[in-house]
Protein backbone atom coordinates (compact mmCIF):
# COMPACT_ATOMS: atom_id res chain seq x y z
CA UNK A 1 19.91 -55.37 5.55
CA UNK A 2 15.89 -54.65 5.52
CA UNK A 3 16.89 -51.30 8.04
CA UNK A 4 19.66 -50.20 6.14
CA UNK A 5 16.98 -50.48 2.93
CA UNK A 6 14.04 -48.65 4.44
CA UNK A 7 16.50 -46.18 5.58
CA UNK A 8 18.16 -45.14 2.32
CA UNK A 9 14.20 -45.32 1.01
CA UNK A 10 12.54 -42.73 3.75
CA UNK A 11 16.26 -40.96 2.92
CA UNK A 12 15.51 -40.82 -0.96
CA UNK A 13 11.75 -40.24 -0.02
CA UNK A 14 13.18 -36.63 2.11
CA UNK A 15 15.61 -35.74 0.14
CA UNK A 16 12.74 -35.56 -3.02
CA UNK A 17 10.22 -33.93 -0.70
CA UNK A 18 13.20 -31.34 0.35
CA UNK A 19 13.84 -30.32 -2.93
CA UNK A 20 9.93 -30.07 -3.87
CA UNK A 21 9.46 -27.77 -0.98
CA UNK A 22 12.74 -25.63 -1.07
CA UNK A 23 11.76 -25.39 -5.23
CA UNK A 24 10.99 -21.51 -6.23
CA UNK A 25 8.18 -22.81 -8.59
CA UNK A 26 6.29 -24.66 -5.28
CA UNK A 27 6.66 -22.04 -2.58
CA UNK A 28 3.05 -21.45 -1.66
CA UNK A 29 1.62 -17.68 -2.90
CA UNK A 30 -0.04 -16.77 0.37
CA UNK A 31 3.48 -17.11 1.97
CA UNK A 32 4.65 -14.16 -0.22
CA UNK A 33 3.97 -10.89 0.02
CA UNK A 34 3.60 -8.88 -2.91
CA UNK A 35 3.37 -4.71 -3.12
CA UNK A 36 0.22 -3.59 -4.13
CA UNK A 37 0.04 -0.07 -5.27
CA UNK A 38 -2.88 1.98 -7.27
CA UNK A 39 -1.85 5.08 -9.93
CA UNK A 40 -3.10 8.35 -10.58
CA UNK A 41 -4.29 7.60 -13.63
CA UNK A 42 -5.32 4.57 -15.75
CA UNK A 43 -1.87 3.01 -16.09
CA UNK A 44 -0.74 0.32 -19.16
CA UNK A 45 1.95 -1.48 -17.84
CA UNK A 46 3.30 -4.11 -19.48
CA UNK A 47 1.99 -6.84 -17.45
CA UNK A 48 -1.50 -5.49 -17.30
CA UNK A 49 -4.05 -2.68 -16.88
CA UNK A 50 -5.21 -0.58 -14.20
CA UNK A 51 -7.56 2.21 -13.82
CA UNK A 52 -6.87 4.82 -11.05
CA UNK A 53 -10.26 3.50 -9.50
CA UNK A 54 -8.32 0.31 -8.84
CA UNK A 55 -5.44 -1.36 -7.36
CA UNK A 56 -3.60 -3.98 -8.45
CA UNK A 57 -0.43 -6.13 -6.97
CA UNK A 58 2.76 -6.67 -9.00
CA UNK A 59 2.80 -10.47 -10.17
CA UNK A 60 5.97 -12.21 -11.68
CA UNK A 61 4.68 -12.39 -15.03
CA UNK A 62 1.27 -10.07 -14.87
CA UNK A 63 -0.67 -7.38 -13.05
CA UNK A 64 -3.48 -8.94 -10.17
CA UNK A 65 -6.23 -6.62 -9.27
CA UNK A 66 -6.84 -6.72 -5.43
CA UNK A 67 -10.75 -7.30 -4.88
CA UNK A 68 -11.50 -3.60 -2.80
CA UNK A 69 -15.12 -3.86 -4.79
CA UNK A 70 -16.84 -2.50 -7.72
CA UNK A 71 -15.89 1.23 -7.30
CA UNK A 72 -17.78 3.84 -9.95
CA UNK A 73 -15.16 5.34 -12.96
CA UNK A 74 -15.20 8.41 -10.83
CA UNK A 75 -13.12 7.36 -8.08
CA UNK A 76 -9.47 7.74 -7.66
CA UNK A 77 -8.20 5.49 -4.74
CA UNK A 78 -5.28 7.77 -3.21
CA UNK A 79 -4.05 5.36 -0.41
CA UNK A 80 -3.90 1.59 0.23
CA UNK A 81 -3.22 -0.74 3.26
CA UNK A 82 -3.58 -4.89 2.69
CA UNK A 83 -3.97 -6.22 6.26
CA UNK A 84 -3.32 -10.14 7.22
CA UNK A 85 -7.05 -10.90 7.45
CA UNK A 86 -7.51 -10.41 3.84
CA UNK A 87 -9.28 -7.11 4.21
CA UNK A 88 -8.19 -4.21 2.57
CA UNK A 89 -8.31 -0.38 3.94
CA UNK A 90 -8.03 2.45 1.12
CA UNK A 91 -8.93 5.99 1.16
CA UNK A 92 -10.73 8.12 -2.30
CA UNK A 93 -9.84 11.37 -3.79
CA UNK A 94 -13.14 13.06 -3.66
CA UNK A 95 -16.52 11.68 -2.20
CA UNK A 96 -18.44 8.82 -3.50
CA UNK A 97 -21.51 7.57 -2.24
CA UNK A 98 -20.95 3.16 -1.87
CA UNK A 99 -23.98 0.87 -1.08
CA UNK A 100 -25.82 3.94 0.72
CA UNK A 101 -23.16 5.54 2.26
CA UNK A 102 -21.21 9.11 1.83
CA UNK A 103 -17.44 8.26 1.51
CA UNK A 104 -15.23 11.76 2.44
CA UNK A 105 -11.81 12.07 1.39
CA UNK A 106 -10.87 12.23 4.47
CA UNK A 107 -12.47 8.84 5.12
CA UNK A 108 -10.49 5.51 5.74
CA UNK A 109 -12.76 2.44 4.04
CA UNK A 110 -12.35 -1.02 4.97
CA UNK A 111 -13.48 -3.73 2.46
CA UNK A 112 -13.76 -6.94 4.06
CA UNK A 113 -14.91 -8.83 0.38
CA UNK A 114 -17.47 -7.98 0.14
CA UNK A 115 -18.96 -4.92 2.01
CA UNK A 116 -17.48 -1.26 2.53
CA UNK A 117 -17.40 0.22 6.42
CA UNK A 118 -15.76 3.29 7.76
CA UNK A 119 -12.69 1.94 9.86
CA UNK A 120 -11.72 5.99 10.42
CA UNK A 121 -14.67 8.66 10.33
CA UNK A 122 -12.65 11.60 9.31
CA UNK A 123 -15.10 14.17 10.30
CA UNK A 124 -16.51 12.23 12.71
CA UNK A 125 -12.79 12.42 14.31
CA UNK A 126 -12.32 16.26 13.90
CA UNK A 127 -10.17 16.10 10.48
CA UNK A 128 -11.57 19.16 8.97
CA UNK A 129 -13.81 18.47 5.64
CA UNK A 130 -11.13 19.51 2.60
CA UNK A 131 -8.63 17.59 4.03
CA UNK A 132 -7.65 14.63 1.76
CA UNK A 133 -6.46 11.53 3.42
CA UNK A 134 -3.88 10.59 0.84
CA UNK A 135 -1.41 7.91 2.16
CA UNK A 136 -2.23 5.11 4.90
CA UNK A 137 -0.71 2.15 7.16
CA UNK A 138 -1.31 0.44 9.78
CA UNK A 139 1.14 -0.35 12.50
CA UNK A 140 -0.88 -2.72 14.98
CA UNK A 141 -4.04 -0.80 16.30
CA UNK A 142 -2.88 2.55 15.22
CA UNK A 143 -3.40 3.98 11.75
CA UNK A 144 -0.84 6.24 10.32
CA UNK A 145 -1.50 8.48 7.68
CA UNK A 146 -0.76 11.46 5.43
CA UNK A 147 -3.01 14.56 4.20
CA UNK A 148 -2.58 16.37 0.85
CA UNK A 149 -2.64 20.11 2.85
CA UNK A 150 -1.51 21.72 5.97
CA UNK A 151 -4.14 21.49 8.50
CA UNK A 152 -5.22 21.44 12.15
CA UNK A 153 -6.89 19.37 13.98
CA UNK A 154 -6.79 16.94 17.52
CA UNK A 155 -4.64 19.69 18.93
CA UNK A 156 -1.31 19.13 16.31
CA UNK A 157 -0.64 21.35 13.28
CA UNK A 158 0.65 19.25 10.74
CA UNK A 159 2.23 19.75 7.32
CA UNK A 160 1.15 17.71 4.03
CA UNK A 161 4.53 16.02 4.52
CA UNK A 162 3.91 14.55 7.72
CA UNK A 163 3.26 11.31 8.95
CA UNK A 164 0.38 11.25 10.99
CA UNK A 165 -0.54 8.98 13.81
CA UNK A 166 -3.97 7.85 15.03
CA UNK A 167 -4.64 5.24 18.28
CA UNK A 168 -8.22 5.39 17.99
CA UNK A 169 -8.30 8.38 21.20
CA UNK A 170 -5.80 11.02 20.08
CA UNK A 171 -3.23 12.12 16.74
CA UNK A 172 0.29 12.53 17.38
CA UNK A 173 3.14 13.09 14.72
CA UNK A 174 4.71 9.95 14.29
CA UNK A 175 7.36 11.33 11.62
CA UNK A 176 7.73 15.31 10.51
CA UNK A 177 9.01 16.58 8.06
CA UNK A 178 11.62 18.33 9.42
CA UNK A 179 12.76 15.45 11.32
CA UNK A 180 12.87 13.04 8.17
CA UNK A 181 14.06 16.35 5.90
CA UNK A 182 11.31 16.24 3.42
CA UNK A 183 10.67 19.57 2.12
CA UNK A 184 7.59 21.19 3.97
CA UNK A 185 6.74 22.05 0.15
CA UNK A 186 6.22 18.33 -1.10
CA UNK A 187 3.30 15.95 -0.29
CA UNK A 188 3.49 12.26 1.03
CA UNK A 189 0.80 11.04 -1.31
CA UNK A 190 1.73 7.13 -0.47
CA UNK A 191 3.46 5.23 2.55
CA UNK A 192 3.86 1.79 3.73
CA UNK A 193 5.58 0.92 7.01
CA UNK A 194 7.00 -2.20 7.70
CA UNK A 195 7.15 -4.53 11.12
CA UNK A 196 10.75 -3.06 11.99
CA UNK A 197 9.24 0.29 11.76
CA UNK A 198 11.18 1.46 8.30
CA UNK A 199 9.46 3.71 6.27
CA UNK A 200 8.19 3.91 2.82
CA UNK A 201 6.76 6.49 0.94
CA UNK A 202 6.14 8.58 -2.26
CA UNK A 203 6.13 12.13 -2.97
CA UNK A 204 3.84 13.88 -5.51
CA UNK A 205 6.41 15.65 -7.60
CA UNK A 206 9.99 15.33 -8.16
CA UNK A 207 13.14 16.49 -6.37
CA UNK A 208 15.80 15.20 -4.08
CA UNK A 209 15.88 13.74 -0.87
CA UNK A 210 19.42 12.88 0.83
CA UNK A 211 21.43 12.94 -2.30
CA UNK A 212 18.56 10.80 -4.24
CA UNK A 213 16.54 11.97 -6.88
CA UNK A 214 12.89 10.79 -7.06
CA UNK A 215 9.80 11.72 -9.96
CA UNK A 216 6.31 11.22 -8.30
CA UNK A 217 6.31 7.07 -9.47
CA UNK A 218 9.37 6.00 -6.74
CA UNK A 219 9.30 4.62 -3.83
CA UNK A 220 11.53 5.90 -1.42
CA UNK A 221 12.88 4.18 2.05
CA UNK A 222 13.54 6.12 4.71
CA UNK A 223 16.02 4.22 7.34
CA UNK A 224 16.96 7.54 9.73
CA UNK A 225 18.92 9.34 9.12
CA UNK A 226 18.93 8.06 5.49
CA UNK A 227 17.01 7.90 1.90
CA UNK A 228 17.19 5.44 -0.56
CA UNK A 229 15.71 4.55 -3.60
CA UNK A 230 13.28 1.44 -2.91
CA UNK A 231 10.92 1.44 -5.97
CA UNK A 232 12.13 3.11 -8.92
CA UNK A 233 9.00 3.55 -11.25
CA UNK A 234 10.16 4.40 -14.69
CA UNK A 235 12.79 2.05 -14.55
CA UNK A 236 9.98 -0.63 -14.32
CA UNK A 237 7.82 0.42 -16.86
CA UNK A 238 7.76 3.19 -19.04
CA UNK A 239 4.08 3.75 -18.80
CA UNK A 240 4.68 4.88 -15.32
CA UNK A 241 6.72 8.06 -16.83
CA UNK A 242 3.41 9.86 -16.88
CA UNK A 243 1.41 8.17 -14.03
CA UNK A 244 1.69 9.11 -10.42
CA UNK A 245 2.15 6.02 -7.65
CA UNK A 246 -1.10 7.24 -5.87
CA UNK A 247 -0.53 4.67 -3.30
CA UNK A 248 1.42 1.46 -2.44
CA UNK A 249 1.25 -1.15 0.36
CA UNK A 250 3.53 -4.40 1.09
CA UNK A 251 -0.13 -6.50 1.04
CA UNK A 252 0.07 -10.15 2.37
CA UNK A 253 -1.13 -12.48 -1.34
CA UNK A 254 -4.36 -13.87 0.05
CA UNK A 255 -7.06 -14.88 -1.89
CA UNK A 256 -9.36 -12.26 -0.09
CA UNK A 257 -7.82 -9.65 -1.82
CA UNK A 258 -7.74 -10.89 -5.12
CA UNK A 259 -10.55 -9.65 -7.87
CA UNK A 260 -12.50 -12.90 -9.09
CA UNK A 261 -11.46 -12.45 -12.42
CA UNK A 262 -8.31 -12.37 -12.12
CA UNK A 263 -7.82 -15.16 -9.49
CA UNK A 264 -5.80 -18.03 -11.12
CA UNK A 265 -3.67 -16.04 -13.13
């Protein structure tokens, strides 16, 4: 009788913990990951501000501003890439001097919490100055990328609707546009690729891409040979109708990346 009773009370004792663990309202937020995405423009959504100097991550209930430092009004953050670590690579729209040190456009910046560093020298790496590094990922070591014009450079010739691809010795163009049938006339002004290699990205303007019809807020997926609709903007908030989706990455929640003011919420 005393092992049949401890055994229905370590059962009762599981079967409790079970349900507190496989409960929605306990799973852990650094198990989650959450898009984070920056605008154009100062955007107010429903669930929170954000300035176009900023990014922020879409909560449940409210927007949280990932921590990528105190940047001056006058940036624009045009591209965005949360990494595992916590730290946080981003790109600017025009060149700002941070802590010292000339930021180009065609710049990748790493904030690890609290410093900035060059993880890609643009010029340093033969991307002409004038060219605007405007959409970023990471796929293991190698940084992939989009500019806002055509361009030359590391031996390719590659159109503003390209996806570009850096291993830290030579570029190589990891997705063109006339492969993936984006119009050599648009501009991949945000992408995010995922572990299974599918592909993410936005387009600054509107139009159609394999039967679906995108403004510059969307998210589109691109699983070859097809396009689908993967963030529809307007359809989330209104206040996007006039904002541009300036960048967007599927950032791992960790507090690293979370503004202090805002962690808690």
């Amino acid at each position: 009788m005393f092992i049949a009773f401890s055994n229905k009370k370590y059962l009762t004792v599981l079967l409790v913990l079970l349900v507190i663990l496989t409960s929605p309202l306990s799973i852990s937020a650094d198990a989650v990951k959450l898009p984070a995405f920056s605008p154009d423009i100062h955007l107010d959504h429903s669930k929170g501000s954000v300035a176009d100097e900023q990014s922020a991550q879409i909560n449940i209930s409210t927007l949280v501003l990932v921590n990528i430092g105190d940047l001056p009004d006058a940036a624009d953050v045009d591209a965005l890439h949360g990494l595992p670590n916590g730290d946080v690579l981003f790109s600017l729209e025009t060149s700002i001097e941070l802590a010292g040190v000339l930021y180009r456009p065609n710049d990748v910046i790493r904030y690890d919490g609290a410093s900035w560093s060059k993880e890609f020298n643009g010029s340093g790496e033969g991307v002409p100055d004038g060219v605007n590094v405007d959409a970023i990922a990471k796929s293991g070591e190698t940084l992939m990328f989009s500019i806002d014009v055509d361009a030359n450079f590391g031996g390719i010739t590659v159109n503003d609707a390209d996806i570009i691809a850096f291993n830290g010795i030579e570029f190589s163009v990891f997705l063109s546009a006339s492969t993936s049938g984006i119009s050599q006339a648009s501009d991949i002004d945000a992408l995010h690729i995922n572990d299974q290699g599918r592909v993410l990205v936005s387009l600054d303007g509107a139009g159609t891409e394999g039967g679906v019809q995108y403004r510059d807020e969307d998210l589109l997926a691109w699983d070859s040979p097809n396009w689908s609709m993967e963030f529809d903007g307007s359809s989330d908030d209104a206040a996007w109708q006039a904002a541009d989706l300036d960048a967007w990455s599927n950032a791992f929640l960790d507090d690293n990346l979370f503004s202090d003011s805002f962690e808690g919420n």
